[in-house]
N, C-alpha and C. Protein backbone atom coordinates (compact mmCIF):
# COMPACT_ATOMS: atom_id res chain seq x y z
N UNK A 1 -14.31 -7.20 -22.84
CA UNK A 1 -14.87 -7.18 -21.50
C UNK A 1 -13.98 -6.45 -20.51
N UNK A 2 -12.87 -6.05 -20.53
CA UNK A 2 -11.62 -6.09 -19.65
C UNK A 2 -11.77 -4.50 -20.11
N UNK A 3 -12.23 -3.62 -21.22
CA UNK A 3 -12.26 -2.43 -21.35
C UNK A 3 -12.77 -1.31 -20.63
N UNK A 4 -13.70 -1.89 -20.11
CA UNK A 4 -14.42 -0.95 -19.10
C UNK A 4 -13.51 -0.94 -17.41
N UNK A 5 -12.91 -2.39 -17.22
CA UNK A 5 -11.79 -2.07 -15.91
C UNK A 5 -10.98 -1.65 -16.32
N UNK A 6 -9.97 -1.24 -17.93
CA UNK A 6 -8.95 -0.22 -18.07
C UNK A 6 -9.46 1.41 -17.48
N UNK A 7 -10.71 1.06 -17.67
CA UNK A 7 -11.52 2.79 -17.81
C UNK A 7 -11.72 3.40 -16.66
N UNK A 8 -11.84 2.53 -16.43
CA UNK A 8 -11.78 2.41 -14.49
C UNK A 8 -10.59 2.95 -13.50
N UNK A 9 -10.03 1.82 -14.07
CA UNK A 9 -8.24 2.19 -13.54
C UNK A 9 -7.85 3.38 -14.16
N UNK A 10 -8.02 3.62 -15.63
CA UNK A 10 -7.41 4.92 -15.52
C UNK A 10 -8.44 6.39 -15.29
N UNK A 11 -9.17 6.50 -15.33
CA UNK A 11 -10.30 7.28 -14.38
C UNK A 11 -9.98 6.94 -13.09
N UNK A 12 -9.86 6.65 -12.22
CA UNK A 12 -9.35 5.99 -11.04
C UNK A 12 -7.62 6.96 -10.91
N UNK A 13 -6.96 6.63 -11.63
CA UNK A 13 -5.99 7.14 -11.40
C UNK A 13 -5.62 8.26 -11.49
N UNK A 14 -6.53 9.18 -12.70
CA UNK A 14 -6.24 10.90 -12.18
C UNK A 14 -6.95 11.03 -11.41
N UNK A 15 -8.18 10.55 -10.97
CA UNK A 15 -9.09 10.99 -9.51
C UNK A 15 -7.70 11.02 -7.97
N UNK A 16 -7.29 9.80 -8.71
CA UNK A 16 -6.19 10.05 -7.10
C UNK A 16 -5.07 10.47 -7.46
N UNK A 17 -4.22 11.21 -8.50
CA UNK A 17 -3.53 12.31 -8.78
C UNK A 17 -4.03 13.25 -8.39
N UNK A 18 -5.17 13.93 -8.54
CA UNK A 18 -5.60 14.92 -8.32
C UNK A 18 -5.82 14.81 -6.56
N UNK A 19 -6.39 14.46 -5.97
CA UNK A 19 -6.45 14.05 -5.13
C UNK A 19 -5.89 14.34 -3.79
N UNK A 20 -4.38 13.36 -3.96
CA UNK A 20 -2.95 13.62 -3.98
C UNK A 20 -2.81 14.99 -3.66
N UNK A 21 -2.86 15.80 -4.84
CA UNK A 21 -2.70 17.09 -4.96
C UNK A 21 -3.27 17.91 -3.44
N UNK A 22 -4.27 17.43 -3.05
CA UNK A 22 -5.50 18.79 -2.61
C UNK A 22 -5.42 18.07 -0.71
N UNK A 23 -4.97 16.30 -0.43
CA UNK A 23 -5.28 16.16 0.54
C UNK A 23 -4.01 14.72 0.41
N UNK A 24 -2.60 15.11 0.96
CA UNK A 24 -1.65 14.55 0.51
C UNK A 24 -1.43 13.53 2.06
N UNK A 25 -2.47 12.61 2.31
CA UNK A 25 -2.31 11.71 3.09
C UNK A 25 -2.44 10.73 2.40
N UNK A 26 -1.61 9.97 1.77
CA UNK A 26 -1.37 8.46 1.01
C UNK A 26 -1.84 7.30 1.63
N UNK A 27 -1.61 6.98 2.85
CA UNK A 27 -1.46 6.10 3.15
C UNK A 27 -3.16 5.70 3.68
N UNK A 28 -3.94 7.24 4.35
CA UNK A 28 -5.38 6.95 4.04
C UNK A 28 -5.65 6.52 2.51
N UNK A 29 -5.30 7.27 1.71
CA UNK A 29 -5.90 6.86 0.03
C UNK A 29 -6.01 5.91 -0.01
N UNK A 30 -4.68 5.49 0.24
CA UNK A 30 -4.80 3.71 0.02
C UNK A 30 -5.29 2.85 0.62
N UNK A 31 -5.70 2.93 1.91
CA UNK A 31 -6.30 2.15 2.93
C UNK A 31 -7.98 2.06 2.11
N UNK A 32 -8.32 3.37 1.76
CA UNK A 32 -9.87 3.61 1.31
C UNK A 32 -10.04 2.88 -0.48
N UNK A 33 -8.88 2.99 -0.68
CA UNK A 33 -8.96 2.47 -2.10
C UNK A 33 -9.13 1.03 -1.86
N UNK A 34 -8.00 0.45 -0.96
CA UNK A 34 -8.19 -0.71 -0.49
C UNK A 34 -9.39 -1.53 -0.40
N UNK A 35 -10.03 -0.51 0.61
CA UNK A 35 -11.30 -1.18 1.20
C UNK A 35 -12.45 -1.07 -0.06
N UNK A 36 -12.08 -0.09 -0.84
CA UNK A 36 -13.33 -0.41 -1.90
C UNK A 36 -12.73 -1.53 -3.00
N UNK A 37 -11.72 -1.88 -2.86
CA UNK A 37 -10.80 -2.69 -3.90
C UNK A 37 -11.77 -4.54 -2.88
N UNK A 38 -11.51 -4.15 -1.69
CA UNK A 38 -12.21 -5.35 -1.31
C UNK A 38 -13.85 -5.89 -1.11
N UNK A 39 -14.12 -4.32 -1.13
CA UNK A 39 -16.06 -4.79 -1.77
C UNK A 39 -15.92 -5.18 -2.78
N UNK A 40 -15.12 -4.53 -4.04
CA UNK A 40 -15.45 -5.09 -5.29
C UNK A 40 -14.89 -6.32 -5.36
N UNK A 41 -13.44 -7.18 -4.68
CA UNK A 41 -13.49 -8.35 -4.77
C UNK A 41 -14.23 -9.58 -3.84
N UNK A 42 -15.51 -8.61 -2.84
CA UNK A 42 -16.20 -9.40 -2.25
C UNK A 42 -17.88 -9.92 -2.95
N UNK A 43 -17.83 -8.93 -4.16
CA UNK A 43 -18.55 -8.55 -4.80
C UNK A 43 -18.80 -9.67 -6.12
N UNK A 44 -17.24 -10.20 -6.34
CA UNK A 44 -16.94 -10.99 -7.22
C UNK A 44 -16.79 -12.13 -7.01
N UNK A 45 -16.36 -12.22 -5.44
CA UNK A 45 -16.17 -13.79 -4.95
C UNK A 45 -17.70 -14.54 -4.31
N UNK A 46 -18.52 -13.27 -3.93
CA UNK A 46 -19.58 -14.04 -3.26
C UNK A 46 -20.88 -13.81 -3.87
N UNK A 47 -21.40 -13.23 -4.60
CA UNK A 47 -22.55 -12.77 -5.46
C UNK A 47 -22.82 -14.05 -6.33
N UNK A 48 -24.19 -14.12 -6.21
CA UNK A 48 -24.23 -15.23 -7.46
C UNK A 48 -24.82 -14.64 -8.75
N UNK A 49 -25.29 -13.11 -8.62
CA UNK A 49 -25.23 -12.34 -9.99
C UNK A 49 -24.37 -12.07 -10.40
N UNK A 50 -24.37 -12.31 -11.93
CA UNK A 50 -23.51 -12.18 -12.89
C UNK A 50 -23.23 -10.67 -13.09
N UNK A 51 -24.11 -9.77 -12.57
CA UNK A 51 -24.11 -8.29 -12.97
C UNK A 51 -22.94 -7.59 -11.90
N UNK A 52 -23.79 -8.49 -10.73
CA UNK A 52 -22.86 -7.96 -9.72
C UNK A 52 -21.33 -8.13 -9.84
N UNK A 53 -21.35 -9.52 -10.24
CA UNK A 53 -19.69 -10.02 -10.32
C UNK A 53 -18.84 -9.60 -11.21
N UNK A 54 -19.45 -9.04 -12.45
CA UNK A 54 -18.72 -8.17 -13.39
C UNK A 54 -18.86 -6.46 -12.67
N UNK A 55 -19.29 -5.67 -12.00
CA UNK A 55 -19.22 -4.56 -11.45
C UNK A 55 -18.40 -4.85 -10.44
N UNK A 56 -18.65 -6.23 -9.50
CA UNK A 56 -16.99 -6.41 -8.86
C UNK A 56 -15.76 -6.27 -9.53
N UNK A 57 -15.96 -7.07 -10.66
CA UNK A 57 -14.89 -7.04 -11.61
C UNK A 57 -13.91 -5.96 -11.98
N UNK A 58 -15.01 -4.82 -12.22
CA UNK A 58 -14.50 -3.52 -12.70
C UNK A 58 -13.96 -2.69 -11.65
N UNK A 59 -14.50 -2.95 -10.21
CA UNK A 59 -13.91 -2.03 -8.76
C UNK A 59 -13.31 -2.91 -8.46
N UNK A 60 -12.66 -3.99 -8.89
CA UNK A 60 -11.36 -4.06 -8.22
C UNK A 60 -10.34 -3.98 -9.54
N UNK A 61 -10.45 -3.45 -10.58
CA UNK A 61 -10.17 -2.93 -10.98
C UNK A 61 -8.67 -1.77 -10.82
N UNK A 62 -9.42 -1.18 -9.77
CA UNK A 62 -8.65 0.04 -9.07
C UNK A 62 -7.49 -0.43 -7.99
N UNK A 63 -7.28 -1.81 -7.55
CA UNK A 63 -6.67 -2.17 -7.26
C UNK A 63 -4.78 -1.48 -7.27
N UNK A 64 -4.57 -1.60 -8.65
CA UNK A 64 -3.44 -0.77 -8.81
C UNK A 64 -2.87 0.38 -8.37
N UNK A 65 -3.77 0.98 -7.80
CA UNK A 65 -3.18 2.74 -7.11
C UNK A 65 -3.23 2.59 -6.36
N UNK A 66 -3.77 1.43 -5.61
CA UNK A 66 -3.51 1.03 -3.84
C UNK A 66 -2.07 0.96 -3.64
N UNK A 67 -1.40 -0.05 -4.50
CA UNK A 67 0.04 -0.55 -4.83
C UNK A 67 0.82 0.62 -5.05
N UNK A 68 0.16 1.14 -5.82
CA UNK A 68 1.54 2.55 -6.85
C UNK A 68 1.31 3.81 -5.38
N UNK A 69 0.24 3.58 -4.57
CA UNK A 69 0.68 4.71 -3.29
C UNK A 69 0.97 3.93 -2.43
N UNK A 70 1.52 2.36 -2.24
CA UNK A 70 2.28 2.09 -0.79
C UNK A 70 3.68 2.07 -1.38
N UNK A 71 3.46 1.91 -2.58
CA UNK A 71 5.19 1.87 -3.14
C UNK A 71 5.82 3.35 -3.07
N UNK A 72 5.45 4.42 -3.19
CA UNK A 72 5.58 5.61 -2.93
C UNK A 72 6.08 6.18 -1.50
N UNK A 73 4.93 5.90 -0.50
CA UNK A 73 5.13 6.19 0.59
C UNK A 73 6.32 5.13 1.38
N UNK A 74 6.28 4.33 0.47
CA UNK A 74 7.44 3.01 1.65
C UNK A 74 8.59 3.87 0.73
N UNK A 75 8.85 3.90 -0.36
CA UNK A 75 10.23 4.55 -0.30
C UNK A 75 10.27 6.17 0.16
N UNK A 76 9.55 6.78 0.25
CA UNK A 76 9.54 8.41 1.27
C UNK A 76 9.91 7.92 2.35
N UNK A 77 9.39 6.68 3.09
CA UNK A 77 9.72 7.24 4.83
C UNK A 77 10.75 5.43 4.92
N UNK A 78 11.74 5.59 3.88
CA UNK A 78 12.85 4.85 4.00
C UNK A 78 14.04 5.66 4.20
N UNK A 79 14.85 6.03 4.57
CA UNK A 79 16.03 7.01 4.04
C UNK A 79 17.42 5.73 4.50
N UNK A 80 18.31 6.66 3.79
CA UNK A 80 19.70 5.05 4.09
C UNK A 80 19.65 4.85 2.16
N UNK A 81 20.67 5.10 1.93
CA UNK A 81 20.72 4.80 0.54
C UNK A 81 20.88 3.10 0.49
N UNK A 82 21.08 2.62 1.43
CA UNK A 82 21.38 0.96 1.46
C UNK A 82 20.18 0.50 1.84
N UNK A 83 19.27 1.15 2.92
CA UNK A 83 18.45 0.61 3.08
C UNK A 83 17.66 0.40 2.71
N UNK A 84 17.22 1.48 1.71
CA UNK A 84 16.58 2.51 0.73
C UNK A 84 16.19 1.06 -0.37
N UNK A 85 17.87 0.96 -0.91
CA UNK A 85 17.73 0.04 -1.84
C UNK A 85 17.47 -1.62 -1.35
N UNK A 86 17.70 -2.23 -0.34
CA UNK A 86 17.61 -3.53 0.34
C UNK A 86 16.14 -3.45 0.22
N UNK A 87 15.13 -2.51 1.19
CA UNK A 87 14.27 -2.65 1.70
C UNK A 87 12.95 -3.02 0.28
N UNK A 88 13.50 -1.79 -0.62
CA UNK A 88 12.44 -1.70 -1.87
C UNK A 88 12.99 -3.07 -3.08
N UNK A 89 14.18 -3.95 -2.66
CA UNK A 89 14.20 -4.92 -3.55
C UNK A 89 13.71 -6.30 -2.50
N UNK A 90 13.63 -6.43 -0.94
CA UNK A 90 12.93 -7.06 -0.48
C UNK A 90 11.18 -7.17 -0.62
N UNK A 91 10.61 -5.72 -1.03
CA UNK A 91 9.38 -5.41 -1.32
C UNK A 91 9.07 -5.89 -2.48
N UNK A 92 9.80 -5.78 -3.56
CA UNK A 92 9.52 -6.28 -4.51
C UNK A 92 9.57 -7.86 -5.39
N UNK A 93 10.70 -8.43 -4.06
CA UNK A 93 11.00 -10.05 -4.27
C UNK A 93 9.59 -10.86 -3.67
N UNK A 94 8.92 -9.90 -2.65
CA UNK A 94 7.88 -10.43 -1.44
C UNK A 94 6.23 -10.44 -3.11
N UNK A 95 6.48 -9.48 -3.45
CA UNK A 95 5.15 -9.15 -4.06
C UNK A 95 5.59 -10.14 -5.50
N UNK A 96 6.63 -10.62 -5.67
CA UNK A 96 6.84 -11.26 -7.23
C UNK A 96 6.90 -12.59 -6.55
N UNK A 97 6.72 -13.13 -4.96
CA UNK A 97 6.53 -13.93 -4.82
C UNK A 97 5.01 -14.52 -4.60
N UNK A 98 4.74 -13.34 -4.01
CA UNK A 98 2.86 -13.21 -3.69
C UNK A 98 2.30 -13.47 -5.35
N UNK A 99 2.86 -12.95 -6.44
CA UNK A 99 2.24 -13.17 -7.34
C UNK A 99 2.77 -14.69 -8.23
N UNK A 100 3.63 -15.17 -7.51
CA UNK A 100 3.72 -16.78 -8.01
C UNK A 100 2.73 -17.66 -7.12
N UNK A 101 3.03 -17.45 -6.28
CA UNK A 101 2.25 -17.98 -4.80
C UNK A 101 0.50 -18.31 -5.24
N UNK A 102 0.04 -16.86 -5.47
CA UNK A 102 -1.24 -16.77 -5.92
C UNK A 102 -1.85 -17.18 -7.17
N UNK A 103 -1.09 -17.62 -8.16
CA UNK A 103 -1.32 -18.23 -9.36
C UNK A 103 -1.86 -19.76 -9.11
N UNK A 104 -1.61 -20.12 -7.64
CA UNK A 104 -1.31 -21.65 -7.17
C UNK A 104 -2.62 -21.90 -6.72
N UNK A 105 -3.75 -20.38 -6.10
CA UNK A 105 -4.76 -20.73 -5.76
C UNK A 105 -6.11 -20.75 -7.00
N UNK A 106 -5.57 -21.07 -8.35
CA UNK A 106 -6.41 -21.13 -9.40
C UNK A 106 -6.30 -22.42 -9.78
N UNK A 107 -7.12 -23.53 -9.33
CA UNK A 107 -7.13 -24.69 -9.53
C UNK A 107 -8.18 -24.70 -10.80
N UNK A 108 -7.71 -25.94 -11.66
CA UNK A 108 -8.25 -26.40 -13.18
C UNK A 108 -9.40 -26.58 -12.18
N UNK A 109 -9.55 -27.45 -11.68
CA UNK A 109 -11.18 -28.55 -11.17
C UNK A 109 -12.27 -27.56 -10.57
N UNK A 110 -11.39 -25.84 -10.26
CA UNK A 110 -12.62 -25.15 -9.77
C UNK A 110 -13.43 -24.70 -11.30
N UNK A 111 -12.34 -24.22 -12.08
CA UNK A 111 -12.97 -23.44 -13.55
C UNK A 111 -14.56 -23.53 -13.51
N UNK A 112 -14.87 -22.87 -13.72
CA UNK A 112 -14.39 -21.42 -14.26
C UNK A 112 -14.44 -20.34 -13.06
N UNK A 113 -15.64 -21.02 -12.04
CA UNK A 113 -15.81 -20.15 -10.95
C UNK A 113 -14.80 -19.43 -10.16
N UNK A 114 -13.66 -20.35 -10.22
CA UNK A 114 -12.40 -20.59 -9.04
C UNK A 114 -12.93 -19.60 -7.75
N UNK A 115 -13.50 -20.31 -7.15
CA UNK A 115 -13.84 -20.06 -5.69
C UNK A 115 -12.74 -19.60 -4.92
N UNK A 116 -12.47 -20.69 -4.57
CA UNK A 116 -11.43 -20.45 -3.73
C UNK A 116 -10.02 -19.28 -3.96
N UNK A 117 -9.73 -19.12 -5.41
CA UNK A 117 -8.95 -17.92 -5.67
C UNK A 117 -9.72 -16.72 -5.03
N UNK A 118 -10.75 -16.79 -5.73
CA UNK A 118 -11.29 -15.50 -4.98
C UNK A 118 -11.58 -15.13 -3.63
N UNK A 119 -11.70 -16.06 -3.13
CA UNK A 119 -11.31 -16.01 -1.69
C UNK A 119 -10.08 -15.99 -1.18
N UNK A 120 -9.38 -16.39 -1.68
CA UNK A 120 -7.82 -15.91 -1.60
C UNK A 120 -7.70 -14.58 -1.77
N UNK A 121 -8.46 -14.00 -2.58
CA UNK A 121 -7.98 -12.64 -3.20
C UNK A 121 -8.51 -11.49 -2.16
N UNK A 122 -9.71 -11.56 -1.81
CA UNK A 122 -10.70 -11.46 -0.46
C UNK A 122 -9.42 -11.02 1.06
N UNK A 123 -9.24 -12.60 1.03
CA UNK A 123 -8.15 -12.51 2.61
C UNK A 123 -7.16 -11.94 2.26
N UNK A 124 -6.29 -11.51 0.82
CA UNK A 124 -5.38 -10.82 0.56
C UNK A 124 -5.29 -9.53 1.14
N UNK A 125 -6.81 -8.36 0.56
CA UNK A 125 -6.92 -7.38 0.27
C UNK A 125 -7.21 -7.06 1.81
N UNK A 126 -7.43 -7.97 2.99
CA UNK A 126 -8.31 -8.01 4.15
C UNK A 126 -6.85 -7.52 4.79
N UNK A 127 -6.36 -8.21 4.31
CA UNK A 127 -4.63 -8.51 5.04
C UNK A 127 -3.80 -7.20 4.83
N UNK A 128 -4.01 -6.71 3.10
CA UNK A 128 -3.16 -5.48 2.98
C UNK A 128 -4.14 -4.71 3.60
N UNK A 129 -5.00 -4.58 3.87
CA UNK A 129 -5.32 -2.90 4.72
C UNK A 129 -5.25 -3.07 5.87
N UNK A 130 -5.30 -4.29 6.96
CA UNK A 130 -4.70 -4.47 7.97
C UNK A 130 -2.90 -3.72 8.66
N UNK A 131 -2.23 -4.29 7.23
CA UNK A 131 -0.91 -3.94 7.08
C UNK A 131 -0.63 -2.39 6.91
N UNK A 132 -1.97 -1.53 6.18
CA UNK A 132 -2.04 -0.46 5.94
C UNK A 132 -2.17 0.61 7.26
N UNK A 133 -3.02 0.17 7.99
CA UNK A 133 -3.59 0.45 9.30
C UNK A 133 -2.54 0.50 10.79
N UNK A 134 -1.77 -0.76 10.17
CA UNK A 134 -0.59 -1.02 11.04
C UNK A 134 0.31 -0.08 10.85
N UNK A 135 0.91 -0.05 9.33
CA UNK A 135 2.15 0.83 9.41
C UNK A 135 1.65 2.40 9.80
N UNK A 136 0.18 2.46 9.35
CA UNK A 136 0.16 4.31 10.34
C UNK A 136 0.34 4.45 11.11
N UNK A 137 -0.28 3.24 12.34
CA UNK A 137 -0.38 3.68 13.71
C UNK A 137 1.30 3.66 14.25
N UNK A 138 2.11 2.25 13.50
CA UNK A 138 3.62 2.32 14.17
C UNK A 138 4.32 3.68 13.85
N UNK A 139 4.16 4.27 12.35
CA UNK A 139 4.68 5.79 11.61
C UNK A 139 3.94 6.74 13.14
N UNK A 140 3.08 6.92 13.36
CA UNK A 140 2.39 7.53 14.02
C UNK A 140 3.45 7.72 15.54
N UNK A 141 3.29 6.27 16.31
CA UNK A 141 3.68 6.01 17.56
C UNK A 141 5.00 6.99 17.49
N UNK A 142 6.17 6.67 16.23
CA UNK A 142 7.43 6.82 16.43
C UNK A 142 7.23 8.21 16.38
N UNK A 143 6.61 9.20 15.42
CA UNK A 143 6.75 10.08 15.55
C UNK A 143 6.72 11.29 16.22
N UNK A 144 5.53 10.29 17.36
CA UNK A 144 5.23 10.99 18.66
C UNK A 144 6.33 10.67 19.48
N UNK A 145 7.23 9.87 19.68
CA UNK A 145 8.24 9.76 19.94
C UNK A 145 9.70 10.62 20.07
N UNK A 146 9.31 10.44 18.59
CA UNK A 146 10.95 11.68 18.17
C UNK A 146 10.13 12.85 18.79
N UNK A 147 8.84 12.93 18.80
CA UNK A 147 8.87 14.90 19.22
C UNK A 147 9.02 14.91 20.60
N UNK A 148 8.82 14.08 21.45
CA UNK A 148 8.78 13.73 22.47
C UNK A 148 10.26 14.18 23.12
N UNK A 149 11.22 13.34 22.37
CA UNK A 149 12.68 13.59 22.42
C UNK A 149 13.18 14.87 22.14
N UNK A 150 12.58 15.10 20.92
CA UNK A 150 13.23 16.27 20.29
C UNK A 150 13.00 17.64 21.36
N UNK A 151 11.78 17.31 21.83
CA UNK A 151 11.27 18.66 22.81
C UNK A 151 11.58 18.92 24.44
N UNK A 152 12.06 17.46 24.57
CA UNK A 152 13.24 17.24 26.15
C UNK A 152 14.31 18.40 25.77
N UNK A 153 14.35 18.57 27.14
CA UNK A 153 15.49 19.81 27.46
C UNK A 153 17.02 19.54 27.07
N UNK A 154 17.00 17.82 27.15
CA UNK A 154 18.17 17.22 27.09
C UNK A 154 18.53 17.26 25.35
N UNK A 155 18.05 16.92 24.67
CA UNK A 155 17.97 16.66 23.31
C UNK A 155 18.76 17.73 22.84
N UNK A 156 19.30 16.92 22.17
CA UNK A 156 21.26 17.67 21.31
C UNK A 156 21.26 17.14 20.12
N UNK A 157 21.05 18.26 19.02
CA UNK A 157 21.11 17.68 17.40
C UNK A 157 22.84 17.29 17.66
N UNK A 158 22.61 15.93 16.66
CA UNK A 158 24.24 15.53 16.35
C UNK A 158 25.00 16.71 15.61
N UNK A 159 25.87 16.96 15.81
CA UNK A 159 26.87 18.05 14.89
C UNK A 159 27.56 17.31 13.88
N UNK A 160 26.71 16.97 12.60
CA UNK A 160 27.20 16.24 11.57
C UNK A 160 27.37 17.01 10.40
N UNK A 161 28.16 17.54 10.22
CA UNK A 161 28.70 18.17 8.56
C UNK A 161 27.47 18.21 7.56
N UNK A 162 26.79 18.83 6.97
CA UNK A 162 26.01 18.09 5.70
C UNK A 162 25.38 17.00 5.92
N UNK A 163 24.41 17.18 7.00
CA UNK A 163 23.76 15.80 8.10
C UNK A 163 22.65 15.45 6.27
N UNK A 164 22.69 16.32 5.51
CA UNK A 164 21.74 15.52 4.14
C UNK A 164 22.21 14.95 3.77
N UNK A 165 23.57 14.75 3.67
CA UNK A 165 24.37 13.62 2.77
C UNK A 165 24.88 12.50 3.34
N UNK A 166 24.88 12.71 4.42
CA UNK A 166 25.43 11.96 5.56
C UNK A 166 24.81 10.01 5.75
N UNK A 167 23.83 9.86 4.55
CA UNK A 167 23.16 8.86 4.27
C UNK A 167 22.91 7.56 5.75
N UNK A 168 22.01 8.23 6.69
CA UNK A 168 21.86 8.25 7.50
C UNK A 168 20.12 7.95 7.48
N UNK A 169 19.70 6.60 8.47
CA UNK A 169 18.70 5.90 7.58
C UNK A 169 17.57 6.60 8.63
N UNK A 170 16.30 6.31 8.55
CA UNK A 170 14.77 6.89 8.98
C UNK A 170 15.14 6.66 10.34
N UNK A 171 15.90 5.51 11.09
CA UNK A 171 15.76 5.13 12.76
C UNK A 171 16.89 6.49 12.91
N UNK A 172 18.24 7.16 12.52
CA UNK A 172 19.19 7.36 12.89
C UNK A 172 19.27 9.06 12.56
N UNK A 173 18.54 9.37 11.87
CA UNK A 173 18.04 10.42 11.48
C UNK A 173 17.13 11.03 12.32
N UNK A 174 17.45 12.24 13.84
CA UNK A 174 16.62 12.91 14.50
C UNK A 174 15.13 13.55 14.44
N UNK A 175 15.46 14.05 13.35
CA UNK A 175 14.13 15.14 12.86
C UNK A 175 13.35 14.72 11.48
N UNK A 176 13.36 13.13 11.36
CA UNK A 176 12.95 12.71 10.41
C UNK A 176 11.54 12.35 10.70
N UNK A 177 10.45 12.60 9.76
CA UNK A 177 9.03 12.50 10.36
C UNK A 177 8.93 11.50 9.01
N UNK A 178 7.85 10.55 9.59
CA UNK A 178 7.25 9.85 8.55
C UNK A 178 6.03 10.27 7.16
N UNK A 179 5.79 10.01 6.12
CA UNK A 179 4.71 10.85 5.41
C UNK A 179 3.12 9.70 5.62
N UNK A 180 2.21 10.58 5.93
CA UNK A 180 1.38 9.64 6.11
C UNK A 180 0.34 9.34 4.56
């Protein structure tokens, strides 16, 4: 049963390799993947067809390339070799906790339906494209920012040696633009 959501996901995943390629805004991809990641788990949590809830089944499915392009773009518009590494092992302690956390909303007494997981899963996906939406507009704000600065009369690049090596993080770094 689970063969046709491998087929999915990976059809799914050169569609957004390719993709990638031709229209390299990530952080839309993922917002849109998102949102179809949450019909299909609205699809699964609230339908009382069985047809429907297995075609939910399979679109959320795609779930995974939502993840594999915020993990991408959060380490692009990190820089700071410390921060770099703090920030992406805080990301990953948060999501290995989300996935203990969420094991908790599969109660025996719902079986087999488990309602309420799936509604968990629902306000999850509601929540990450919220979060998705958020980090553009803040990436966005700052960057109108730095040009803002950068294009004042006053504005003086630091005179730093090899300012690339200089491991110097996304806030501290002048001419650093975010990837959207």
């Amino acid at each position: 049963m689970r063969m046709p959501g491998g087929a999915v996901e990976t059809v799914g995943l050169v569609l957004f390799a390719l993709l990638i390629n031709k229209w390299p805004y990530r952080i839309f991809l993922s917002s849109f993947i998102t949102a179809v990641v949450i019909v299909g788990s609205c699809m699964l949590a609230f339908s009382t067809n069985s047809k429907a809830q297995l075609a939910g089944l399979y679109i959320y499915s795609l779930s995974p390339i939502g993840m594999i392009c915020f993990l991408s773009l959060f380490g692009a518009n990190t820089l700071g070799y410390t921060k770099k590494i703090t920030s992406q092992a805080l990301l990953l302690i948060a999501y290995a906790t989300g996935n203990l956390v969420g094991l908790q909303t599969f109660r025996s007494t719902e079986a087999p339906g488990y309602h309420s997981a799936k509604i968990a899963i629902v306000v999850c996906y509601v929540f990450s494209l919220f979060c998705l939406i958020g980090t553009f507009f803040v990436n966005y704000w700052d960057d109108k920012k730095r040009d803002e600065i950068e294009n004042s009369p006053s504005f003086e690049m630091p005179n730093i040696e090899n300012i690339e090596y200089a491991d110097l993080t996304d806030r501290e770094m002048p001419r650093f633009r975010y990837l959207y």
